[in-house]
Protein backbone atom coordinates (compact mmCIF):
# COMPACT_ATOMS: atom_id res chain seq x y z
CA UNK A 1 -0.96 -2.46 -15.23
CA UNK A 2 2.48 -3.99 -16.02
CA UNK A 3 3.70 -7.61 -15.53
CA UNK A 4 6.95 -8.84 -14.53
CA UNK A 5 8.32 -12.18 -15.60
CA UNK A 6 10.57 -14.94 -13.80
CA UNK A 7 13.62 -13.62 -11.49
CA UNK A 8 16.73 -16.08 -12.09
CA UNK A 9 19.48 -14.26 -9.25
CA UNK A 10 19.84 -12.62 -6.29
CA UNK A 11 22.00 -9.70 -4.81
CA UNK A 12 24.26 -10.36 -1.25
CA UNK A 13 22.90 -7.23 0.58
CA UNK A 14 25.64 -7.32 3.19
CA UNK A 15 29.42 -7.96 1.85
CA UNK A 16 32.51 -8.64 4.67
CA UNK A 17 35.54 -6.81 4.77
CA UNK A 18 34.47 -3.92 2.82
CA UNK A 19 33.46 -5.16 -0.17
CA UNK A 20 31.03 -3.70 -3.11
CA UNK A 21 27.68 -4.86 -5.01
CA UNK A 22 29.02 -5.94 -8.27
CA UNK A 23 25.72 -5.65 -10.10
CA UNK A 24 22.33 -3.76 -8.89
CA UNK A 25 19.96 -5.48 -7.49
CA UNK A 26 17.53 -7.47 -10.20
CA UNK A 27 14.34 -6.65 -10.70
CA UNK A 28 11.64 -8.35 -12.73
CA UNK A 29 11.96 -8.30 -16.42
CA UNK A 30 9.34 -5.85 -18.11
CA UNK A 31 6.59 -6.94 -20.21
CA UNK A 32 4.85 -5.07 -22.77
CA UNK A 33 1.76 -4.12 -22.19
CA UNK A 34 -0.53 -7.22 -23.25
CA UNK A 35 1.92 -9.43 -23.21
CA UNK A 36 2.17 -12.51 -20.99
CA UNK A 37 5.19 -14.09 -19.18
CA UNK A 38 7.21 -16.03 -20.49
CA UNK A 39 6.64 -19.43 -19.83
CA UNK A 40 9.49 -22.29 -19.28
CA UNK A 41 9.42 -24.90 -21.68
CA UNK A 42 9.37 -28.58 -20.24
CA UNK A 43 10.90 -31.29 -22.33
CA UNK A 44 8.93 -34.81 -22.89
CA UNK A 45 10.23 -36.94 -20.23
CA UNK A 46 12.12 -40.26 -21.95
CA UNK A 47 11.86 -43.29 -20.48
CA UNK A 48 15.05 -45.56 -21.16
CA UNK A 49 13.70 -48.56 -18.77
CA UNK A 50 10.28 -49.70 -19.09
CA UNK A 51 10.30 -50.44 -15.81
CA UNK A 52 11.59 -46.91 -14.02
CA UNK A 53 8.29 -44.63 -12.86
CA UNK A 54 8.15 -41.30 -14.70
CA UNK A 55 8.71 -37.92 -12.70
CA UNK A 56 5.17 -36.58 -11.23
CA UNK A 57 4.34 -33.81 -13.81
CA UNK A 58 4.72 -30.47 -12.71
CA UNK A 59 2.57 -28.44 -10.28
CA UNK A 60 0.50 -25.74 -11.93
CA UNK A 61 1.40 -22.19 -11.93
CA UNK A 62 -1.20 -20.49 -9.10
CA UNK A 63 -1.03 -16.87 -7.22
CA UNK A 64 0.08 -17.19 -3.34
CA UNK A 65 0.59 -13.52 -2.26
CA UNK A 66 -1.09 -10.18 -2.67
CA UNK A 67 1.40 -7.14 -1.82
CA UNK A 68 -0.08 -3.73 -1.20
CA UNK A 69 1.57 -0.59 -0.80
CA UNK A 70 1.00 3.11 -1.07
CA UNK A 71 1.97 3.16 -4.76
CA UNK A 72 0.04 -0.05 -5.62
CA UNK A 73 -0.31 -3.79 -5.37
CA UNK A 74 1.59 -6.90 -6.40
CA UNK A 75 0.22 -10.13 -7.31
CA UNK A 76 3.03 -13.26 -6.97
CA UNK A 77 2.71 -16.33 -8.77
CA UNK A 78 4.25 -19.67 -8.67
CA UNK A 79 4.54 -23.62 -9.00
CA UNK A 80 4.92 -24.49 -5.67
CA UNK A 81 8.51 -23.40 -4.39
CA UNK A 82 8.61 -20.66 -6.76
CA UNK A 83 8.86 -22.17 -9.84
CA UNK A 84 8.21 -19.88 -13.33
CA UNK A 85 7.59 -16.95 -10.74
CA UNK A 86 5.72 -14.27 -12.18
CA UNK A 87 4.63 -10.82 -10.88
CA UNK A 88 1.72 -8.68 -11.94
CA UNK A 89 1.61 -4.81 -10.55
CA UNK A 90 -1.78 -2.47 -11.00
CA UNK A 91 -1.21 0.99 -9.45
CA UNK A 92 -4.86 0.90 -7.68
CA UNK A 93 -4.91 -0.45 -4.10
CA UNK A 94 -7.25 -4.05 -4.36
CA UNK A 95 -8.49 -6.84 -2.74
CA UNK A 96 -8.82 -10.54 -3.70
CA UNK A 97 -12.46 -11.46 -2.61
CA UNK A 98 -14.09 -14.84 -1.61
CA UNK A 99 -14.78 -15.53 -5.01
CA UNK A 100 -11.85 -14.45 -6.44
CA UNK A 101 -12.90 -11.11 -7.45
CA UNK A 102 -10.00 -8.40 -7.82
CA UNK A 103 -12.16 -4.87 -6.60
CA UNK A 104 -10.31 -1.88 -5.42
CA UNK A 105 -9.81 1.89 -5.71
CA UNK A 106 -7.27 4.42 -7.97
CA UNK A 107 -6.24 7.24 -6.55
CA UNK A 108 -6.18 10.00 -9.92
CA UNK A 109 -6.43 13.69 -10.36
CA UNK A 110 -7.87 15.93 -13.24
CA UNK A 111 -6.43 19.60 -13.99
CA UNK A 112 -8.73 22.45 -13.78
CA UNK A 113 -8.27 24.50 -17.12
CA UNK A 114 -8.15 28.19 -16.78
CA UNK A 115 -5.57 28.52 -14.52
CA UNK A 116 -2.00 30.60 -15.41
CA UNK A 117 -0.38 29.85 -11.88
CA UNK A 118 2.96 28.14 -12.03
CA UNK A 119 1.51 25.95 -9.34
CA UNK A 120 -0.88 23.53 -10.74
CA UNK A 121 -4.25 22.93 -9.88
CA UNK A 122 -6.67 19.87 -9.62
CA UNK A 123 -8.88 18.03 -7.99
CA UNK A 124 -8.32 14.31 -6.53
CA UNK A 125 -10.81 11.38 -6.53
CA UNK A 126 -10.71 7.59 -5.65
CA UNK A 127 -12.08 5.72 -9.09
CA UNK A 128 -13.39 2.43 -8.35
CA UNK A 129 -11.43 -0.82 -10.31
CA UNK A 130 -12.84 -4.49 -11.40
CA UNK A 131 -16.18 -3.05 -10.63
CA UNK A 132 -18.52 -0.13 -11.69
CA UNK A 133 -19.26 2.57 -9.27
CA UNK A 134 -18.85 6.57 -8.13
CA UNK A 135 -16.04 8.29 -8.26
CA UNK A 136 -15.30 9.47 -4.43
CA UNK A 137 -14.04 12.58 -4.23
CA UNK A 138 -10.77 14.02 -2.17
CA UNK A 139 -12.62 17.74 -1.59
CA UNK A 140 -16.40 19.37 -2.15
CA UNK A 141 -14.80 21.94 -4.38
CA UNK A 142 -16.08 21.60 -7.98
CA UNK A 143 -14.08 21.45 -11.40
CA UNK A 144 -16.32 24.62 -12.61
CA UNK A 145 -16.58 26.61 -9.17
CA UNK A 146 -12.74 26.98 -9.37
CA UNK A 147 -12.40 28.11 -13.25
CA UNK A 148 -15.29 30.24 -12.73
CA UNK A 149 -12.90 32.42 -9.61
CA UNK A 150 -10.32 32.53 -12.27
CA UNK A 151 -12.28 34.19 -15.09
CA UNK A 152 -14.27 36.31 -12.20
CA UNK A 153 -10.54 38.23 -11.18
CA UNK A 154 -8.36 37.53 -14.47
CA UNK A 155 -5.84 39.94 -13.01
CA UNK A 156 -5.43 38.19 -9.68
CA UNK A 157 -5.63 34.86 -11.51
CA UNK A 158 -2.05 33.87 -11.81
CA UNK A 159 -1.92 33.86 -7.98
CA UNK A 160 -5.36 31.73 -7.97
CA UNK A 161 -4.22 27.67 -7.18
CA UNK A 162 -6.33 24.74 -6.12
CA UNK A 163 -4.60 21.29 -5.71
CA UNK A 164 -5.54 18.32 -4.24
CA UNK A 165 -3.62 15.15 -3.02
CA UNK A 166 -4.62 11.71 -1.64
CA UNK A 167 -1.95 9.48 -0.12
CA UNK A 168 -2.96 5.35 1.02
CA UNK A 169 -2.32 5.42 4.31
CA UNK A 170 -3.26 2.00 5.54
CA UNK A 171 -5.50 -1.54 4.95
CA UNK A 172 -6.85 -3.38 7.78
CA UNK A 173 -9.57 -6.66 5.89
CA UNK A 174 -11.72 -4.77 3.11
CA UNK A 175 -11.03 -1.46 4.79
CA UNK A 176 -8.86 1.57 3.59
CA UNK A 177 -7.48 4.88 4.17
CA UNK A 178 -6.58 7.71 2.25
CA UNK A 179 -5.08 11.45 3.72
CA UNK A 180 -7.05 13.41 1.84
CA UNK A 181 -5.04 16.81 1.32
CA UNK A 182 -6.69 20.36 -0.24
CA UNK A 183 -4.67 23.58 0.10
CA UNK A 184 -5.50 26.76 -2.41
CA UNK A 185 -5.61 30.28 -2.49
CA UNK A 186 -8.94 31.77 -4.68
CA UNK A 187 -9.52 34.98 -3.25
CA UNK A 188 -9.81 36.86 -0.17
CA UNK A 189 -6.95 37.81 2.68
CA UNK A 190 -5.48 33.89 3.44
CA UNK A 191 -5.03 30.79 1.33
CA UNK A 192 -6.80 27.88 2.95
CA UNK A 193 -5.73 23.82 3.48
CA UNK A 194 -6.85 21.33 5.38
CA UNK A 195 -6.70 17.59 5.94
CA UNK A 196 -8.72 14.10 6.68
CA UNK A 197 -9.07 10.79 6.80
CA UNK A 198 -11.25 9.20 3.88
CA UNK A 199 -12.28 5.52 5.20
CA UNK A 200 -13.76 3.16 2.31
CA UNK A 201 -14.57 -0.55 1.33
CA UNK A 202 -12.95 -1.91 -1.07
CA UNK A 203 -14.83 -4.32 -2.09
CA UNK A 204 -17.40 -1.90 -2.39
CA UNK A 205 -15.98 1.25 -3.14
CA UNK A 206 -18.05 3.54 -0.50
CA UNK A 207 -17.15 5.68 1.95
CA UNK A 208 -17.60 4.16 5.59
CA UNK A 209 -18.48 5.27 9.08
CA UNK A 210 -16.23 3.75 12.11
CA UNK A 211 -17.90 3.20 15.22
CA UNK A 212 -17.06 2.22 18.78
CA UNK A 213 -15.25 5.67 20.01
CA UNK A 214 -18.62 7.57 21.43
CA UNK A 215 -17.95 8.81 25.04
CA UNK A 216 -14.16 8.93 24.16
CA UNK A 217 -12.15 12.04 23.43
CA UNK A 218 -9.67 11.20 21.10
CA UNK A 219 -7.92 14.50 21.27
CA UNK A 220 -7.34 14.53 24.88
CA UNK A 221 -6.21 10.71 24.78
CA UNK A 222 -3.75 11.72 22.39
CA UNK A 223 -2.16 14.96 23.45
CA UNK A 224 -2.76 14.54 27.01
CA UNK A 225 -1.84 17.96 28.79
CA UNK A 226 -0.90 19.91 25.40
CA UNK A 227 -4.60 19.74 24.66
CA UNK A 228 -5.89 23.32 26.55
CA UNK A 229 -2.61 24.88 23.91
CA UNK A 230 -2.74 22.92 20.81
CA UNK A 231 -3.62 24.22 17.52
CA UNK A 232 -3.56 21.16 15.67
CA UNK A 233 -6.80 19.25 17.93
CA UNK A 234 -9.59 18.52 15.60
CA UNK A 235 -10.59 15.10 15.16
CA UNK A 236 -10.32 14.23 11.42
CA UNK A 237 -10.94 10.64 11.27
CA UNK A 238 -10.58 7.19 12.89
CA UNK A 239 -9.66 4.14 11.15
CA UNK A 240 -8.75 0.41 11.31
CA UNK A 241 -4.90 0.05 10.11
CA UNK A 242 -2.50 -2.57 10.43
CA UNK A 243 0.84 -2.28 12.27
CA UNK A 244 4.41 -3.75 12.33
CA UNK A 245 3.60 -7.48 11.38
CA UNK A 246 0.15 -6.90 10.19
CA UNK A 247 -0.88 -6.39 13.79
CA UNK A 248 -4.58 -4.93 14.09
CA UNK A 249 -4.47 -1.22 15.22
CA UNK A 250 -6.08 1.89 14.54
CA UNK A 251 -5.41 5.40 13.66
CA UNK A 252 -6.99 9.01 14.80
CA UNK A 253 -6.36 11.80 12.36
CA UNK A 254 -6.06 15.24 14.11
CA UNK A 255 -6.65 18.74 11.93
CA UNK A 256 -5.69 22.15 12.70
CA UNK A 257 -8.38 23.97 15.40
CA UNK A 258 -7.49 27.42 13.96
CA UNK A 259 -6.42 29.15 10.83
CA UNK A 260 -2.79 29.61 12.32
CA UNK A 261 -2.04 26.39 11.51
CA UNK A 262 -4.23 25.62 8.46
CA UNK A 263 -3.24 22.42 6.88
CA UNK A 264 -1.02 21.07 9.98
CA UNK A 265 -2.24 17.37 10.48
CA UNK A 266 -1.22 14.65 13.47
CA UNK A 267 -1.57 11.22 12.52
CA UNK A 268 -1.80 9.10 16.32
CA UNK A 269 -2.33 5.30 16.98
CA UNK A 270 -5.28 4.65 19.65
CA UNK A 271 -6.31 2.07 21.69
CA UNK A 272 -9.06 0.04 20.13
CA UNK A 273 -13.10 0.74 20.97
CA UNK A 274 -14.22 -0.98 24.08
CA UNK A 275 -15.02 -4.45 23.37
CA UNK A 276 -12.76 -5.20 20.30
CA UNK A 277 -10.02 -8.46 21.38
CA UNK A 278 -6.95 -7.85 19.20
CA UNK A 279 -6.00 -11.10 18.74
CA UNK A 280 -2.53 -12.34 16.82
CA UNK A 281 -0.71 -15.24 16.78
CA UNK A 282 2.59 -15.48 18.79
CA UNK A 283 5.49 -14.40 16.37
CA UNK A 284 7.95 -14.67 19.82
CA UNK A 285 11.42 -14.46 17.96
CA UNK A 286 10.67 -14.46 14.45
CA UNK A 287 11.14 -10.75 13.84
CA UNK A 288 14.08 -8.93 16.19
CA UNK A 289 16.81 -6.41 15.66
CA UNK A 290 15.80 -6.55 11.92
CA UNK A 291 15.80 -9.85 11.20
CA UNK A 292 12.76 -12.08 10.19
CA UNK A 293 13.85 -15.45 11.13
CA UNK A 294 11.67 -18.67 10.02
CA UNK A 295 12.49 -22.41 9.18
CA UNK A 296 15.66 -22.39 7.39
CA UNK A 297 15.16 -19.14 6.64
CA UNK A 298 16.67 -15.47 8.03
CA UNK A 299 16.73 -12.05 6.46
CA UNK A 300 18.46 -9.12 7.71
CA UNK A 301 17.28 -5.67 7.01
CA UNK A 302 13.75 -5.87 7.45
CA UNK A 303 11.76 -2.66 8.91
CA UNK A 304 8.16 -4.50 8.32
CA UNK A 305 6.78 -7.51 7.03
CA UNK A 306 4.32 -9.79 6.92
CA UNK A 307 4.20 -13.72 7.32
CA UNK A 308 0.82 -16.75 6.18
CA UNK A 309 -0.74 -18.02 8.95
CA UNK A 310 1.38 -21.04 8.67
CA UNK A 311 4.94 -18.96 8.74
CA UNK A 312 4.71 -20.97 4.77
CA UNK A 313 5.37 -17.48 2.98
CA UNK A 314 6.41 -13.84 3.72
CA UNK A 315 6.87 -10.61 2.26
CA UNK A 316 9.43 -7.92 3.72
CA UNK A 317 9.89 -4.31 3.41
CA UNK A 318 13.66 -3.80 3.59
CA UNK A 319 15.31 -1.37 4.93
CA UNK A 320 17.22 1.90 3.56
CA UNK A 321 20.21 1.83 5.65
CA UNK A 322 21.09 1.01 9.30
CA UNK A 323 18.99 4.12 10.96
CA UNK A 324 15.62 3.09 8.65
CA UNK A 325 12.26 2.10 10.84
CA UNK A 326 9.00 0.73 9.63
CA UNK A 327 7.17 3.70 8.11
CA UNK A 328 3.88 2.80 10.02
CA UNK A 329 0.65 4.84 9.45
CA UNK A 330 0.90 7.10 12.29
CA UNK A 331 4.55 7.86 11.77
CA UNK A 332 5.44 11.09 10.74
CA UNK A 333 7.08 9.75 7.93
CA UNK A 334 3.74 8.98 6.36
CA UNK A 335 2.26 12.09 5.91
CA UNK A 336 5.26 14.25 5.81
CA UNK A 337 8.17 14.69 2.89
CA UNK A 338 9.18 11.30 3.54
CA UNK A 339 6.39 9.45 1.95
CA UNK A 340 7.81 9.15 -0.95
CA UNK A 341 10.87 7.50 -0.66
CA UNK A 342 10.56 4.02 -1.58
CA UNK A 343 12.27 0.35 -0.33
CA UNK A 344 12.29 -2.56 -1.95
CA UNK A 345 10.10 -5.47 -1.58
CA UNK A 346 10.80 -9.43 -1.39
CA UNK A 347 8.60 -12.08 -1.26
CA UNK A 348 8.85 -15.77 -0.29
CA UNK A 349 7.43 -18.95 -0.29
CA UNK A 350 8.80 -22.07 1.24
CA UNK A 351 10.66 -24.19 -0.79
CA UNK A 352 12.81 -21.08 -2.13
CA UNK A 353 16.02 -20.51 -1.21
CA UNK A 354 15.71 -17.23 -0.39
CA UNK A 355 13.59 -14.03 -0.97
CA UNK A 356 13.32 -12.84 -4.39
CA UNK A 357 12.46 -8.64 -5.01
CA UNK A 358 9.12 -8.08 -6.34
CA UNK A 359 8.81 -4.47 -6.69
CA UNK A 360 9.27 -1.28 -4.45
CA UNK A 361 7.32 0.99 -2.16
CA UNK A 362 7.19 3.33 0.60
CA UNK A 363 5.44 1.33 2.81
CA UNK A 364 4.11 -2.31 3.45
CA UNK A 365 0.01 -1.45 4.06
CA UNK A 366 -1.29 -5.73 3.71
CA UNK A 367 -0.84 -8.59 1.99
CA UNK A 368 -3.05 -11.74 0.96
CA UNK A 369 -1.50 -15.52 1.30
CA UNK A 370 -3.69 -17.00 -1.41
CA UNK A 371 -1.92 -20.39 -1.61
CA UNK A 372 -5.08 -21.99 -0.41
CA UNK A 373 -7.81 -19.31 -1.85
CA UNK A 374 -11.06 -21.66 -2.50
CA UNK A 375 -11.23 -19.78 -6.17
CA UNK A 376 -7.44 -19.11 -7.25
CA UNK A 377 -8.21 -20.18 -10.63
CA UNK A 378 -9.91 -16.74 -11.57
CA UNK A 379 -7.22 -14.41 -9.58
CA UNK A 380 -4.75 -13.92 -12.39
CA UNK A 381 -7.24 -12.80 -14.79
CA UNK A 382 -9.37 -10.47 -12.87
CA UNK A 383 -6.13 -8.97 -11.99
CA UNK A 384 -5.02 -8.82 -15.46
CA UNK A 385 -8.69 -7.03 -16.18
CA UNK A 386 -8.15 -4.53 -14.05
């Protein structure tokens, strides 16, 4: 995990008349590992007349927003207004609990040894953080089943792969989803990949089962009259996700139906199961044309975002360029090349001028407003535990 100290300027993302970035844009000062940020010095207030009141001393330093993305999650702290702002990064995907518990998963790999193919070969697994638990597993394919093919056929062995991926592909509450990729060749007349969804708690680390869609075919809602001629038709997965604004939705994975197109995957959003009520705030005009607007605030830019229930803090994705959209789990973008390209992140809390960058990633999945969390006093360090 690695910890990022107070941010003291900001860049103008948009100049007039054709004019340059002088510097690039800041980014939070890097602190060793184990060491803490550093804090501002306040001097002893003197009082000259006895009868002046002293300044109200200064508002403690507490965490008010959980970031997560694809490549990890952000913790933001602050006095009030974003004073001594400090942010904290762990590359697992977590959750800040009730009682102020950090639990999550880390997505990791592990080589297999014994194979001489340029490509390399692993296996993937989600490892449980800030609790103990199973490791869950990308695949069924064993560490030992693959190195024994490659000793079995040493002279086909340099052809002989097995790799495995998982990319985050959304959050919706404690709930969240990896695209859980295999592709390998060990034998026989065809390599072989395929693709999921793996749904899990977080708070639990276990795999879970979504319910509501019996009776429905997902397939058919999805490709409509390309169903009868589609090769890529298997339902994969379902799973709760959030959309543009944190918006509840959800997500049907779709595999390949024959070996044709082994390893072709269609990522869709649904309508929700019958009886769920989606409900969200009105955001009427806060976010249009890429532009979050709030109270004395307005960024330009944006592609995705997400605001406290009392519009008191946000956090943006920005945009690449002009063309960019919000890389949303069912976009293409998500589960194709483009995954990893990475945008940078701001974060803001009233009382600051403006938003100041906290990090980077390829998408926006959730966030946490923890201004008012009942047990913020044990955040930071389960966070820095993890």
């Amino acid at each position: 995990m690695r910890r990022f100290g107070a941010l003291s300027c900001w860049m103008v993302l948009v100049l007039l008349a054709g004019g340059g970035c002088r510097d690039k844009t800041p980014y939070p000062r890097v602190v060793q590992p184990g060491g803490l940020p550093e804090p501002t010095s306040v001097a002893p207030t003197v009082v000259e007349d006895p009868g002046t009141t002293p300044p109200a001393p200064l508002e403690p330093v507490r965490p008010w927003l959980l970031a997560v993305t694809p490549e990890g999650s952000f913790l933001v702290s602050s006095r009030p207004g974003g004073g001594d702002l400090a942010v904290r990064r762990t590359a697992a995907i977590v959750r800040v609990t009730d009682s102020g518990a950090v639990l999550g998963l880390r997505a990791s790999s592990r080589d297999i040894p014994g194979s001489r193919s340029a490509r390399s070969s692993n296996v993937a697994m989600l490892q449980p953080v800030g609790q103990l638990g199973p490791e869950l597993p990308a695949g069924a394919v064993a560490i030992d089943d693959v190195t024994a093919a490659f000793q079995a056929d040493p002279e086909q062995a340099s052809e002989f792969h097995h790799k495995e991926t998982l990319t985050a592909l959304g959050i919706r509450g404690r709930t969240a989803t990896w695209l859980a990729g295999i592709s390998g060749y060990l034998g026989g007349a065809h390599p072989y990949a395929s693709r999921a969804l793996m749904v899990v708690d977080l708070e639990t680390g276990r795999a879970t089962t979504v319910s509501g869609f019996v009776g429905r075919d997902l397939a058919a809602e999805v490709l409509g009259d390309r169903l009868a001629e589609a090769c890529v038709r298997r339902v994969a997965g379902v799973a709760p996700v959030e959309g543009l604004g944190g918006v509840p939705a959800w997500l049907v994975g779709l595999g390949h139906e024959f070996e044709s197109c082994a390893g072709e995957f269609l990522v869709a959003r649904i309508d929700p199961p019958s009886g769920e009520v989606v409900s969200q705030a009105s955001r009427d005009g806060v976010f249009a044309g890429g532009v979050l607007a709030l109270a004395g605030l307005s960024v330009a830019g944006v592609v995705d975002y997400r605001l406290s229930p009392d519009a008191d803090a946000a956090v943006v994705l920005m945009g690449r360029d002009l063309r960019d959209q919000a890389p949303l789990p069912w976009s293409a973008g998500r589960i194709g090349r483009d995954r990893l390209v990475t945008r940078e992140l701001r974060a803001w809390q009233e009382g600051m001028a403006e938003p100041v960058v906290i990090g980077r990633g390829s998408a926006l999945l959730t966030a946490q407003f923890l201004a008012n969390h009942p047990a913020s006093e044990r955040i930071v360090a389960a966070f820095d535990a993890l």
